[in-house]
C-alpha atoms as a PDB file:
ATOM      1  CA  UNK A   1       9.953 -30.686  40.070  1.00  0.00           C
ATOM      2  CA  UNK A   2       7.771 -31.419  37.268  1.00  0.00           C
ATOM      3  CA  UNK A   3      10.216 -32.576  34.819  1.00  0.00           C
ATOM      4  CA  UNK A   4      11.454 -35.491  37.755  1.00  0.00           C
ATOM      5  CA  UNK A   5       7.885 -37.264  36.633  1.00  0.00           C
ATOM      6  CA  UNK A   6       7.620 -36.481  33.338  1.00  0.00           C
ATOM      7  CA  UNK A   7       7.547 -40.134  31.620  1.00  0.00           C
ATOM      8  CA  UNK A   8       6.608 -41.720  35.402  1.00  0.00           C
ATOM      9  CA  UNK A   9       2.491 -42.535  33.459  1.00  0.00           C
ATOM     10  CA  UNK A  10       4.428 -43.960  30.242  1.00  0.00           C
ATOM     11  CA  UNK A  11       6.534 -46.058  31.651  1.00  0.00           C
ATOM     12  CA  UNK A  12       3.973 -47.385  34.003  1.00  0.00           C
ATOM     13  CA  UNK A  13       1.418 -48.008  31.034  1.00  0.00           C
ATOM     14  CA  UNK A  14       3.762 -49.607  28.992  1.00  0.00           C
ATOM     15  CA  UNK A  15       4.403 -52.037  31.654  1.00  0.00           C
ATOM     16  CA  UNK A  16       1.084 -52.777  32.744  1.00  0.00           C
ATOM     17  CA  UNK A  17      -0.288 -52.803  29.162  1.00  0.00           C
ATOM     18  CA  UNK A  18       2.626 -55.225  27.660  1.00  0.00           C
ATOM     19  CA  UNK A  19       4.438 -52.992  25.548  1.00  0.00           C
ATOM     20  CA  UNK A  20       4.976 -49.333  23.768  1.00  0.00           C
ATOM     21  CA  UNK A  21       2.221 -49.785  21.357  1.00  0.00           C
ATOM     22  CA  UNK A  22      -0.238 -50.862  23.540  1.00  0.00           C
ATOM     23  CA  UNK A  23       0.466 -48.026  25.824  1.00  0.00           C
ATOM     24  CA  UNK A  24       0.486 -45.662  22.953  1.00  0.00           C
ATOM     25  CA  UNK A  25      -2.965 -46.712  22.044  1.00  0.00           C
ATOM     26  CA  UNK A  26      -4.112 -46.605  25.993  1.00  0.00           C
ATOM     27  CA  UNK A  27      -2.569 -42.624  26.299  1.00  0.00           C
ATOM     28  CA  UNK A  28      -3.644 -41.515  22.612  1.00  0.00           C
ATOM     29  CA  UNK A  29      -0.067 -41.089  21.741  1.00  0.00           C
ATOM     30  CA  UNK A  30       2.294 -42.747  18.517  1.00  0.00           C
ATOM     31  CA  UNK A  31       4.591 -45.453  19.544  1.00  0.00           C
ATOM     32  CA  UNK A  32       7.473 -43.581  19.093  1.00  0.00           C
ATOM     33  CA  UNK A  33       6.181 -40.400  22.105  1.00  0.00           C
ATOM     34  CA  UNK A  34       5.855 -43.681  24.003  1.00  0.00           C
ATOM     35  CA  UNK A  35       9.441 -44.998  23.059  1.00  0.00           C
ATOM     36  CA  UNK A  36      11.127 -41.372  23.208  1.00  0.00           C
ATOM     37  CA  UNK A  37       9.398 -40.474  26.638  1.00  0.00           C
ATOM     38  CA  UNK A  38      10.534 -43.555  28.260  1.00  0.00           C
ATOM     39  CA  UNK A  39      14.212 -42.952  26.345  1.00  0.00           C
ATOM     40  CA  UNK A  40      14.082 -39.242  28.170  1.00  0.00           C
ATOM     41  CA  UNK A  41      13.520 -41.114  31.454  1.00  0.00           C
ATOM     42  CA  UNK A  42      16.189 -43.709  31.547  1.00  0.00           C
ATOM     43  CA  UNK A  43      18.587 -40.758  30.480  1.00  0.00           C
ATOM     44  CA  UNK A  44      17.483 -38.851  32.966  1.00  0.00           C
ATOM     45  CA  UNK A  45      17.867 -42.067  35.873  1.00  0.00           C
ATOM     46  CA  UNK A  46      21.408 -43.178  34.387  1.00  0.00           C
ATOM     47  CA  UNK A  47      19.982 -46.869  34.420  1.00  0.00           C
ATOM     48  CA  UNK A  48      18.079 -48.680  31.636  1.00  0.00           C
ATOM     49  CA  UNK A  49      14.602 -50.036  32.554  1.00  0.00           C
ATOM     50  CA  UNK A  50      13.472 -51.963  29.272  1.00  0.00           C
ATOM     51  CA  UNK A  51      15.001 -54.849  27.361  1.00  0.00           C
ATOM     52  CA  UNK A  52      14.445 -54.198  24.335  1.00  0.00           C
ATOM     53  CA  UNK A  53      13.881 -56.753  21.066  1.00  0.00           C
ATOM     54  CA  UNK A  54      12.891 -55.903  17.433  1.00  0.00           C
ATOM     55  CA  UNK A  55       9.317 -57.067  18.836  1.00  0.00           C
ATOM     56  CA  UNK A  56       9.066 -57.016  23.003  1.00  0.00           C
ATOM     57  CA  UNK A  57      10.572 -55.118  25.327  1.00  0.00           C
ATOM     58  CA  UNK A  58      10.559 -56.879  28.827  1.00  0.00           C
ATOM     59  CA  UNK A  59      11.975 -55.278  32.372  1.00  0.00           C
ATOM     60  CA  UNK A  60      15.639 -54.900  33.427  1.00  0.00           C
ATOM     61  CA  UNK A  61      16.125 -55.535  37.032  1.00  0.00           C
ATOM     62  CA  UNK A  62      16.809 -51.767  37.605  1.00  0.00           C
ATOM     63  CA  UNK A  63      13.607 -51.699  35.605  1.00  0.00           C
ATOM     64  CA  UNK A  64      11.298 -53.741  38.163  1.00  0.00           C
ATOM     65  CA  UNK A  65      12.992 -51.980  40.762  1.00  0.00           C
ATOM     66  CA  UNK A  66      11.358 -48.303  39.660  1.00  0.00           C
ATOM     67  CA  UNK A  67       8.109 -50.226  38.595  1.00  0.00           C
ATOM     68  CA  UNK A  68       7.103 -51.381  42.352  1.00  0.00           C
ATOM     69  CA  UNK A  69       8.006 -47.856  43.554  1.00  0.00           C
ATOM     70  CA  UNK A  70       6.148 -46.345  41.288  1.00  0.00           C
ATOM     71  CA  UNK A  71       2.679 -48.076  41.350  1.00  0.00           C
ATOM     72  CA  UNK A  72       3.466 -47.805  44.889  1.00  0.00           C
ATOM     73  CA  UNK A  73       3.391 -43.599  44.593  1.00  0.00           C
ATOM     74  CA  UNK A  74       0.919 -43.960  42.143  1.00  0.00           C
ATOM     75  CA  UNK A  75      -1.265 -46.060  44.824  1.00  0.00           C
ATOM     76  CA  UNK A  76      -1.162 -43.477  47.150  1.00  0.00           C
ATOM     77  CA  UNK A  77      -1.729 -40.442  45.286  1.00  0.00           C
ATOM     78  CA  UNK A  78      -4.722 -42.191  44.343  1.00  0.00           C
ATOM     79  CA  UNK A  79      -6.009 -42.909  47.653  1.00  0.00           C
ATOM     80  CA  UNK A  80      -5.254 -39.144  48.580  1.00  0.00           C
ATOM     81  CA  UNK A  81      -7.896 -38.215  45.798  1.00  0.00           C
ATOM     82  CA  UNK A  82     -10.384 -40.984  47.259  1.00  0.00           C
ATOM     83  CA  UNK A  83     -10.009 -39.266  50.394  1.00  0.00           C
ATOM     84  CA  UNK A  84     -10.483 -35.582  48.698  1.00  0.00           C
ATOM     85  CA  UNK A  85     -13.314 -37.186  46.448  1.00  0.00           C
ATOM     86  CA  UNK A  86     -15.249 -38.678  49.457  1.00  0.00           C
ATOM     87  CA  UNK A  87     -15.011 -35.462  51.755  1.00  0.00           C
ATOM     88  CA  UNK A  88     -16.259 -33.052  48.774  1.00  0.00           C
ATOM     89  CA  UNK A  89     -19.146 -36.362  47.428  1.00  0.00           C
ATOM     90  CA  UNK A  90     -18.978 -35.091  43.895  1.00  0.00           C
ATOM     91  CA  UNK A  91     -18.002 -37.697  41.060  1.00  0.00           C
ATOM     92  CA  UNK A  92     -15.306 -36.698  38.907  1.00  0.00           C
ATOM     93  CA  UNK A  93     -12.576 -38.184  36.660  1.00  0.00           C
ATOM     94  CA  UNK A  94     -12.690 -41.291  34.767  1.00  0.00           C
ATOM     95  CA  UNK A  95     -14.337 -44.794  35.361  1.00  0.00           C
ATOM     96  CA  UNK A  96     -13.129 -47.476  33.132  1.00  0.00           C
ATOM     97  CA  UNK A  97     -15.881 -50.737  33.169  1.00  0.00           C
ATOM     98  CA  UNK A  98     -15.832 -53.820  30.977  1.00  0.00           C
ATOM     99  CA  UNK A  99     -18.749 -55.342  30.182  1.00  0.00           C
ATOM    100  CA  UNK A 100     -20.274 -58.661  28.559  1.00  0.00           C
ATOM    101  CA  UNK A 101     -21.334 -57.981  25.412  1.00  0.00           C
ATOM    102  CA  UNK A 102     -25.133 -58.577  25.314  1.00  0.00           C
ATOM    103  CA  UNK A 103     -25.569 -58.452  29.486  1.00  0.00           C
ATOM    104  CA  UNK A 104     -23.612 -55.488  28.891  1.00  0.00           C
ATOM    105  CA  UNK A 105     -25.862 -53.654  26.203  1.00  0.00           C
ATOM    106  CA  UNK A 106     -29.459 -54.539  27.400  1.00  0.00           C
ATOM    107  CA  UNK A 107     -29.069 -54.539  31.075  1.00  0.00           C
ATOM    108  CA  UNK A 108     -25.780 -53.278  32.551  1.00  0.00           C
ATOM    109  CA  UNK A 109     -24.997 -50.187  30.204  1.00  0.00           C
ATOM    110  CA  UNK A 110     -28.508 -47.886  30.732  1.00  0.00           C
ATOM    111  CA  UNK A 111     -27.819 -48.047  34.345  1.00  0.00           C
ATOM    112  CA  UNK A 112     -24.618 -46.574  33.848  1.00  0.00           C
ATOM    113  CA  UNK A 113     -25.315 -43.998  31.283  1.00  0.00           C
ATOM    114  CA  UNK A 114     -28.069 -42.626  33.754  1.00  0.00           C
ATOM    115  CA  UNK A 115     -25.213 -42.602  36.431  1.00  0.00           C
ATOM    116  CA  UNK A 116     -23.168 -40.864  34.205  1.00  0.00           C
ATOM    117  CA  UNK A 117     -26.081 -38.340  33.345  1.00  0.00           C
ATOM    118  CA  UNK A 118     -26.357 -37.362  37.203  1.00  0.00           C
ATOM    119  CA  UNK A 119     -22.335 -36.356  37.499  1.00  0.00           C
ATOM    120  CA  UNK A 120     -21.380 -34.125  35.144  1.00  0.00           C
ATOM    121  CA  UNK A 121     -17.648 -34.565  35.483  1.00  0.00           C
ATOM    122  CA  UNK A 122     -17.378 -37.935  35.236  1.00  0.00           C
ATOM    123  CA  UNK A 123     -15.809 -39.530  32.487  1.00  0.00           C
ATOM    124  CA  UNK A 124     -16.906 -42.741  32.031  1.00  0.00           C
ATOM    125  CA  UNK A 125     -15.215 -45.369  29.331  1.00  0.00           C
ATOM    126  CA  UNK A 126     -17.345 -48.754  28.583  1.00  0.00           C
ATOM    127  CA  UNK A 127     -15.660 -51.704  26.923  1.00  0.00           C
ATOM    128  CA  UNK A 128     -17.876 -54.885  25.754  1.00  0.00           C
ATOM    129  CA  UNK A 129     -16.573 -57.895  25.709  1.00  0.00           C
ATOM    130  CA  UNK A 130     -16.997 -61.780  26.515  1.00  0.00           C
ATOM    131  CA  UNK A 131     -13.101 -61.929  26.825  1.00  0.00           C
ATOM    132  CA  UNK A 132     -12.647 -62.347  30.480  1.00  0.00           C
ATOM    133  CA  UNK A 133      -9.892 -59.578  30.982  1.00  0.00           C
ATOM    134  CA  UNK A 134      -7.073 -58.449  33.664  1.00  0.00           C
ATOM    135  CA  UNK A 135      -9.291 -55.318  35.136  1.00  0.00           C
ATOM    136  CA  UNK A 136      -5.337 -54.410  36.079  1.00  0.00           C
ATOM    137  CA  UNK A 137      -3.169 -55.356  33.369  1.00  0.00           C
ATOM    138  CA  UNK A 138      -6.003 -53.503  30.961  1.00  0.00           C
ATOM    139  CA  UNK A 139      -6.549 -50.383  33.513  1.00  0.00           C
ATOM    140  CA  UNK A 140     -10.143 -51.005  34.432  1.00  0.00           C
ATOM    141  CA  UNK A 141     -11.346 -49.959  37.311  1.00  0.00           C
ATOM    142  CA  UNK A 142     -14.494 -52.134  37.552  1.00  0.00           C
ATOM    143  CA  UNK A 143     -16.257 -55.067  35.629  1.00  0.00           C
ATOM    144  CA  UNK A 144     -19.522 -56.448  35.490  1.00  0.00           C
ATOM    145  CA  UNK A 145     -19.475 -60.422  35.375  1.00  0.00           C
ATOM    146  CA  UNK A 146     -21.991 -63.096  34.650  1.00  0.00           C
ATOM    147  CA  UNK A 147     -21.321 -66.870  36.250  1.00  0.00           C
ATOM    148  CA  UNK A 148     -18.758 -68.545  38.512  1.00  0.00           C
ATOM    149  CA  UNK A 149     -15.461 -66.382  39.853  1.00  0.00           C
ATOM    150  CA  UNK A 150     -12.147 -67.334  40.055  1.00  0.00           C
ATOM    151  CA  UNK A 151      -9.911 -67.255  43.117  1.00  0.00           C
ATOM    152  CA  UNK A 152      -7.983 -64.393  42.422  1.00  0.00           C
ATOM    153  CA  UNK A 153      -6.853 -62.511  45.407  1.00  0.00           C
ATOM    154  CA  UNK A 154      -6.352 -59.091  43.874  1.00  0.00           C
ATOM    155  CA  UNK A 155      -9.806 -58.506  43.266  1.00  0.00           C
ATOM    156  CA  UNK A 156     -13.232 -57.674  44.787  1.00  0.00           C
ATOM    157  CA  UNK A 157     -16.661 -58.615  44.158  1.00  0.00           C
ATOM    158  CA  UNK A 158     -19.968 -57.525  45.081  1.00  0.00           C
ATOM    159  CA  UNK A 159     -22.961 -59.737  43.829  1.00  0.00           C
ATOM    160  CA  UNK A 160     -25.427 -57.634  42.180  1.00  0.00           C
ATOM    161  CA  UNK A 161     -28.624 -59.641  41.263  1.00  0.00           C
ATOM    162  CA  UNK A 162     -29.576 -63.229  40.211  1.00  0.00           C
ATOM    163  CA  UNK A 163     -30.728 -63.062  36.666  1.00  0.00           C
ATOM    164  CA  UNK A 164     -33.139 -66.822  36.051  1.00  0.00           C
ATOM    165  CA  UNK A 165     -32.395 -68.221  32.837  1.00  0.00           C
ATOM    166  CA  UNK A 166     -35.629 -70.349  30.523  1.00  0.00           C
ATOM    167  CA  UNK A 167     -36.194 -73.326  28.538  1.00  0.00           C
ATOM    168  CA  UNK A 168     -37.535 -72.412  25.722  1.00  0.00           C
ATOM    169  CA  UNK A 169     -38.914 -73.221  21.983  1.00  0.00           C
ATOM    170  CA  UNK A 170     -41.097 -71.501  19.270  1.00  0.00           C
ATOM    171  CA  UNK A 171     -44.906 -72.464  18.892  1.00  0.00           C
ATOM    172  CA  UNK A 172     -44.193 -73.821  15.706  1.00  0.00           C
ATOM    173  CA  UNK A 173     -41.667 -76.258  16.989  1.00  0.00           C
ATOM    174  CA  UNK A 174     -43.667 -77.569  19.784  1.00  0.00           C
ATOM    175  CA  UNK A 175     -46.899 -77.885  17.428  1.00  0.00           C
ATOM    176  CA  UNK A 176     -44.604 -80.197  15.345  1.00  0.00           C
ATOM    177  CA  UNK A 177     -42.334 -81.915  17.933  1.00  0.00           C
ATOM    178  CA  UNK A 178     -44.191 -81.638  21.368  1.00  0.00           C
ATOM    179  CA  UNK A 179     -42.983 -80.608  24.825  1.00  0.00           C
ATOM    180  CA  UNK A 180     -39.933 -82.150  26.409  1.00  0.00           C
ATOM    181  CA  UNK A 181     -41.513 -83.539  29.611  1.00  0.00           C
ATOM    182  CA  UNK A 182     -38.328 -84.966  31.586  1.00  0.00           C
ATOM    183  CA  UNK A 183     -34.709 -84.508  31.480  1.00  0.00           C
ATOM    184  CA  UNK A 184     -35.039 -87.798  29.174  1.00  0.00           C
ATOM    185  CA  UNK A 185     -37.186 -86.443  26.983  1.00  0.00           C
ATOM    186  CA  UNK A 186     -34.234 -83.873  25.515  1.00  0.00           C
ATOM    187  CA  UNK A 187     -32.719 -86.349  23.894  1.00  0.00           C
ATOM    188  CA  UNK A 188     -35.730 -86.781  21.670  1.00  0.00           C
ATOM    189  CA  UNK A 189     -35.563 -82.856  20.464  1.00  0.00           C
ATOM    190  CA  UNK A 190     -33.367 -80.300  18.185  1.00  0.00           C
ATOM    191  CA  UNK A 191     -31.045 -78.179  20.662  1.00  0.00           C
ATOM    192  CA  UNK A 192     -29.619 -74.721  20.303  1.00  0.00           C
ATOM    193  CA  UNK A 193     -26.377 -74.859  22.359  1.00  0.00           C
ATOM    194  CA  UNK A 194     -23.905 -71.958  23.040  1.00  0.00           C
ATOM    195  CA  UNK A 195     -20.284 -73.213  22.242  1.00  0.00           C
ATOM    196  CA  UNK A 196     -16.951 -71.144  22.760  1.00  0.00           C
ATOM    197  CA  UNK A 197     -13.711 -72.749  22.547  1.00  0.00           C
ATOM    198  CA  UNK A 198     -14.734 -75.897  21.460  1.00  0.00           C
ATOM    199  CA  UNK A 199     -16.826 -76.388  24.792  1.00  0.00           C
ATOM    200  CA  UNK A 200     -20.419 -76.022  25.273  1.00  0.00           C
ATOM    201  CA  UNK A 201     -22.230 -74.021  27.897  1.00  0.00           C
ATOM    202  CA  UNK A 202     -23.256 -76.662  31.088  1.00  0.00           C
ATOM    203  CA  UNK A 203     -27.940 -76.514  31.107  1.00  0.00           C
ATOM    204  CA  UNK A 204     -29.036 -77.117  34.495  1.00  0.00           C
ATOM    205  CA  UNK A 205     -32.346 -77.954  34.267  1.00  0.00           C
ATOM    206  CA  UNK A 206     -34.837 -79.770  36.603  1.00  0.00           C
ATOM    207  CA  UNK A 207     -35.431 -83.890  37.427  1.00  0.00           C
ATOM    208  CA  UNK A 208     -38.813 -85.021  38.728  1.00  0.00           C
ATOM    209  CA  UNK A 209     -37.873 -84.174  42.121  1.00  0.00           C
ATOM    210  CA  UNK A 210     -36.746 -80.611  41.011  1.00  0.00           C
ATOM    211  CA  UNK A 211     -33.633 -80.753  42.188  1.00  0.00           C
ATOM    212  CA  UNK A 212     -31.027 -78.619  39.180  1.00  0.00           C
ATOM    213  CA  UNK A 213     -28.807 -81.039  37.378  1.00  0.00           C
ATOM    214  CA  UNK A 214     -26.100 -79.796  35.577  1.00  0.00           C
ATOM    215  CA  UNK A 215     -26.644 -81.417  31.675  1.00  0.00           C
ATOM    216  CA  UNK A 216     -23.956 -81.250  28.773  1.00  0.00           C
ATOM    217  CA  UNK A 217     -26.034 -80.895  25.887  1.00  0.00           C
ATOM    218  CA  UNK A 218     -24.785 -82.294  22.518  1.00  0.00           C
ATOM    219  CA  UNK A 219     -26.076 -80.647  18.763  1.00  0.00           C
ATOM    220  CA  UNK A 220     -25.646 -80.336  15.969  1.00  0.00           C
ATOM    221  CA  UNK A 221     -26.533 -76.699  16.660  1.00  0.00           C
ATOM    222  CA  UNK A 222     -23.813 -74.390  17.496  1.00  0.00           C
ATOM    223  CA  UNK A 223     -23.473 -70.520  17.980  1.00  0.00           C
ATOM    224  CA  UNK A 224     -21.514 -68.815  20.034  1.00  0.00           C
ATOM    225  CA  UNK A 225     -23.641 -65.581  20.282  1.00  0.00           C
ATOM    226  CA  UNK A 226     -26.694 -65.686  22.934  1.00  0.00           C
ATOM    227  CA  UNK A 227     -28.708 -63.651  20.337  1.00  0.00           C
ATOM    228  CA  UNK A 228     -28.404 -65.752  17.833  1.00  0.00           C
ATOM    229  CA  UNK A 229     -29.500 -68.866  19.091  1.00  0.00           C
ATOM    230  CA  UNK A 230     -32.732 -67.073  20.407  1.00  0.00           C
ATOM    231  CA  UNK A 231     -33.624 -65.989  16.703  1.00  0.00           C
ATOM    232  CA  UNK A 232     -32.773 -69.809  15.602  1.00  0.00           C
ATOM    233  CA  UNK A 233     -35.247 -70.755  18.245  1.00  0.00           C
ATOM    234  CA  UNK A 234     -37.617 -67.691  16.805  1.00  0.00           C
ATOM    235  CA  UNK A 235     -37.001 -69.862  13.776  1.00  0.00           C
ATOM    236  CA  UNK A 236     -38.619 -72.736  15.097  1.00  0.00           C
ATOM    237  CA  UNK A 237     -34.588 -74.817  14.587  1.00  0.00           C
ATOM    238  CA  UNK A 238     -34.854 -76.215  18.409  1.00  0.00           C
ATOM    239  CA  UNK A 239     -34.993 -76.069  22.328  1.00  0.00           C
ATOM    240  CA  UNK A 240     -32.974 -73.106  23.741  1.00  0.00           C
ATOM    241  CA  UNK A 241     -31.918 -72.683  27.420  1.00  0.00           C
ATOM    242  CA  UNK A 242     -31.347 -69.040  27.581  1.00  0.00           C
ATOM    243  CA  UNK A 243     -31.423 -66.136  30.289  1.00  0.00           C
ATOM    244  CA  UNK A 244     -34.580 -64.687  30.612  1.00  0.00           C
ATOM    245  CA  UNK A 245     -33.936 -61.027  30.198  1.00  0.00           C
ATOM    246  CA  UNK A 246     -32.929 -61.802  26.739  1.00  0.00           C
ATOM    247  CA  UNK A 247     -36.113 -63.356  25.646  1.00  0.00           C
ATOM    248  CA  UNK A 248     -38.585 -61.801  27.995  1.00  0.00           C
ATOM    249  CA  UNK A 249     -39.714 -59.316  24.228  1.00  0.00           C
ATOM    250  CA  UNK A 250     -39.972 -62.178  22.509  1.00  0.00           C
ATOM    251  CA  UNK A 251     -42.227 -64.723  24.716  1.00  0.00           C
ATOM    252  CA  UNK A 252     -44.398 -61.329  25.256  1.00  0.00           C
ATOM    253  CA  UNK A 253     -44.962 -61.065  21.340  1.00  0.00           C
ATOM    254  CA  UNK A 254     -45.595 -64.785  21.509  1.00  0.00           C
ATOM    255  CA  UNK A 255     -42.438 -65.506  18.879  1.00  0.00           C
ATOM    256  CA  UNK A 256     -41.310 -67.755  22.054  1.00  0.00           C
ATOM    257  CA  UNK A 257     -42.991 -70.185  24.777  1.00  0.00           C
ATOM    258  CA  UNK A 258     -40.893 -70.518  28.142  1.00  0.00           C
ATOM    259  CA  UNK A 259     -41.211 -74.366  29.167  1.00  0.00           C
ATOM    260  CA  UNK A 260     -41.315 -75.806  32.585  1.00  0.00           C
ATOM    261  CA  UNK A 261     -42.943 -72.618  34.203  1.00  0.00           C
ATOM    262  CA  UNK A 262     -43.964 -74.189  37.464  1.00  0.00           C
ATOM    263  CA  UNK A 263     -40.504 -76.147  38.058  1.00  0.00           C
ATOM    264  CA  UNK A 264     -37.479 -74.450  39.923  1.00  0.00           C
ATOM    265  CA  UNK A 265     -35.238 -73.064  37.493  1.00  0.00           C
ATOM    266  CA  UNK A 266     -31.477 -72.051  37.416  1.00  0.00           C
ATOM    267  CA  UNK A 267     -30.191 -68.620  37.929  1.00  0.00           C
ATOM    268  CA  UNK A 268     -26.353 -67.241  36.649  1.00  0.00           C
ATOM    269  CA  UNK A 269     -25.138 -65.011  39.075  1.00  0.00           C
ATOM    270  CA  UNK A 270     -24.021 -61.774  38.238  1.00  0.00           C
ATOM    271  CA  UNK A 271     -21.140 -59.757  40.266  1.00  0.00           C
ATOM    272  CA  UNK A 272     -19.344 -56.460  40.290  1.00  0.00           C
ATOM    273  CA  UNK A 273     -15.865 -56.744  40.325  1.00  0.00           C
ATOM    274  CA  UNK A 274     -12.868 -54.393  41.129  1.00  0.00           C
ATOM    275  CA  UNK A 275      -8.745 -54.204  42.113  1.00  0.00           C
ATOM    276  CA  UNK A 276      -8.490 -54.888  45.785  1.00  0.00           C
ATOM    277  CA  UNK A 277      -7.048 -51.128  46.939  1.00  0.00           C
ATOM    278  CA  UNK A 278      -7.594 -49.267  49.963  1.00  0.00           C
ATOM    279  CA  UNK A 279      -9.420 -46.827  48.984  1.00  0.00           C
ATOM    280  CA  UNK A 280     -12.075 -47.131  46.964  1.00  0.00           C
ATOM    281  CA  UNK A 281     -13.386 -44.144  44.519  1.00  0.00           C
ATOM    282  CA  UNK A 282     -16.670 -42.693  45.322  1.00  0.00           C
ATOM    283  CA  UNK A 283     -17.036 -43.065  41.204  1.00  0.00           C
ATOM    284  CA  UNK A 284     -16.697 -46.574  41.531  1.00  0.00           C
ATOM    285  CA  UNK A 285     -18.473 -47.079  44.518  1.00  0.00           C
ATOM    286  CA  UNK A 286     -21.415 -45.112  43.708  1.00  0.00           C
ATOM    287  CA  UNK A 287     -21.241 -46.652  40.426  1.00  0.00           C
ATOM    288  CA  UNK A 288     -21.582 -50.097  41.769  1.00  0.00           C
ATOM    289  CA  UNK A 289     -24.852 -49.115  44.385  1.00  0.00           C
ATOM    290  CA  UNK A 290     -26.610 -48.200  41.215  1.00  0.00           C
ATOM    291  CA  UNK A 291     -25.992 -51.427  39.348  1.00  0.00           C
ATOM    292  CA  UNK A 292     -26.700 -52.982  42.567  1.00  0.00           C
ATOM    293  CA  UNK A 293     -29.746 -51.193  43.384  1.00  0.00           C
ATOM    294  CA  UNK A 294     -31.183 -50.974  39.856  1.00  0.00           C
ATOM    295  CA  UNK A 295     -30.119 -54.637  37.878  1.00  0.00           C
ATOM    296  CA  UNK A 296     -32.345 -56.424  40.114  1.00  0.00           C
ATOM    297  CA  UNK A 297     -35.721 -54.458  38.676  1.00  0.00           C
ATOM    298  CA  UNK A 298     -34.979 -55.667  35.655  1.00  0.00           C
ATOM    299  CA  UNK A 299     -35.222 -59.370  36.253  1.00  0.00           C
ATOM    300  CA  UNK A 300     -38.794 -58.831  38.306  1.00  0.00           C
ATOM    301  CA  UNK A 301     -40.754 -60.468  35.788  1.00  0.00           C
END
């Protein structure tokens, strides 16, 4: 019985993932176990399942064919452990979560590594990245966003706290060039602007009747690392408009002053998100209560 699934895992991988060598990386194995398992299996089926080029290998129609039945099986072996998993309440196997890269590292990721300290047979994988990925083309079973979400219908989301984000400039620069008092006034001041992809991030900031306005800022200032721009503020180079949690250290060691204190101020939303599915692990779902439970604490200030 075994040997009727043996290469089922590699073949799905190396559909999901794009190709053999991206599956080989994603099982730990060379590309040719990868291309040899999958050879065993279509062999063993009488049918052939890849196209295959000197650089791609795309699905045959046979090939699509075994692919839906398979995730299908796949699907509900893992709801059968979800089921197992919830009736015995202990966390075990492995959670895969991508993460923003700074959000990730100062806020998201010590929740998680106490989570993972409390179950001792989880396995938990954490990726960083701004990329926004495809939790199921990459295999992740969760992500942590920051900002708007898209439409797409094969996913959940759970919001998980409201992080405010600060104006903000170094004592040095506002000794020299003076507070921005209006929207108006901005244009009269050195900016720090996040740019990616030849866009910069939208400032919403507050107009005398403090209602948020959404402001494209122009500079001649552009980074396209959060960090960065709050050590070029640090450096007295401009105005920064930057989530508080990253600069909370340094407006307590008085490197930075947060502007516009007693005006409403803009928040970026931040949201668990996961592959719509029936059942959903007790990992994963105990995983996302303690982000939810624990992120907001640390914008309380």
């Amino acid at each position: 019985m075994r040997d009727r699934f043996d290469g089922v895992q590699v073949f799905v991988e190396a559909v999901e993932t794009g190709g053999f060598a991206k599956a080989a990386e994603r099982l730990s194995l060379t590309r040719s176990a990868v291309g040899k398992a999958i050879a065993r299996l279509e062999e063993r089926l009488g049918v052939r399942l890849f196209h295959r080029t000197t650089r791609t290998q795309s699905l045959t129609e046979d090939g699509q064919q075994y692919y839906e039945r398979c995730v299908r099986a796949i699907e509900e072996l893992r709801a059968g452990e979800s089921l197992l998993e919830s009736g015995r309440r202990e966390v075990v196997g492995r959670l895969r979560v991508s993460l923003p890269v700074l959000f990730g590292r100062y806020c998201a990721a010590p929740i998680l590594r106490a989570y993972a300290r409390q179950h001792e047979k989880l396995e938990l994988e954490l990726s960083f990245s701004d990329r926004r990925i495809d939790l199921i083309a990459d295999g992740f079973d969760l992500a942590v966003r920051n900002g708007v979400l898209g439409n797409g219908t094969a996913l959940h989301a759970r919001r998980l706290a409201s992080p405010r984000k600060a104006l903000c400039a170094s004592p040095a620069y506002l000794a020299a060039r003076g507070e921005p008092r209006s929207l108006s006034d901005l244009s009269e001041h050195d900016t720090l602007v996040f740019w990616r992809n030849d866009h910069g991030l939208i400032w919403q900031l507050p107009d005398a009747t403090g209602a948020l306005i959404d402001l494209s800022v122009t500079s001649r200032l552009r980074f396209d690392d959060l960090e960065v721009i709050a050590d070029a503020a640090v450096d007295g180079m401009g105005l920064a408009w930057l989530p508080y949690w990253l600069i909370h250290d340094r407006v307590q060691a008085g490197e930075l002053v947060e502007l516009w204190t007693d005006r409403p101020r803009a928040a970026m939303e931040c949201y668990a998100v996961w592959p719509t599915t029936q059942y959903l692990p007790l990992r994963s779902r105990l995983a996302i209560d303690a982000l939810a439970t624990e992120l907001p604490k640390r914008f309380v200030v």
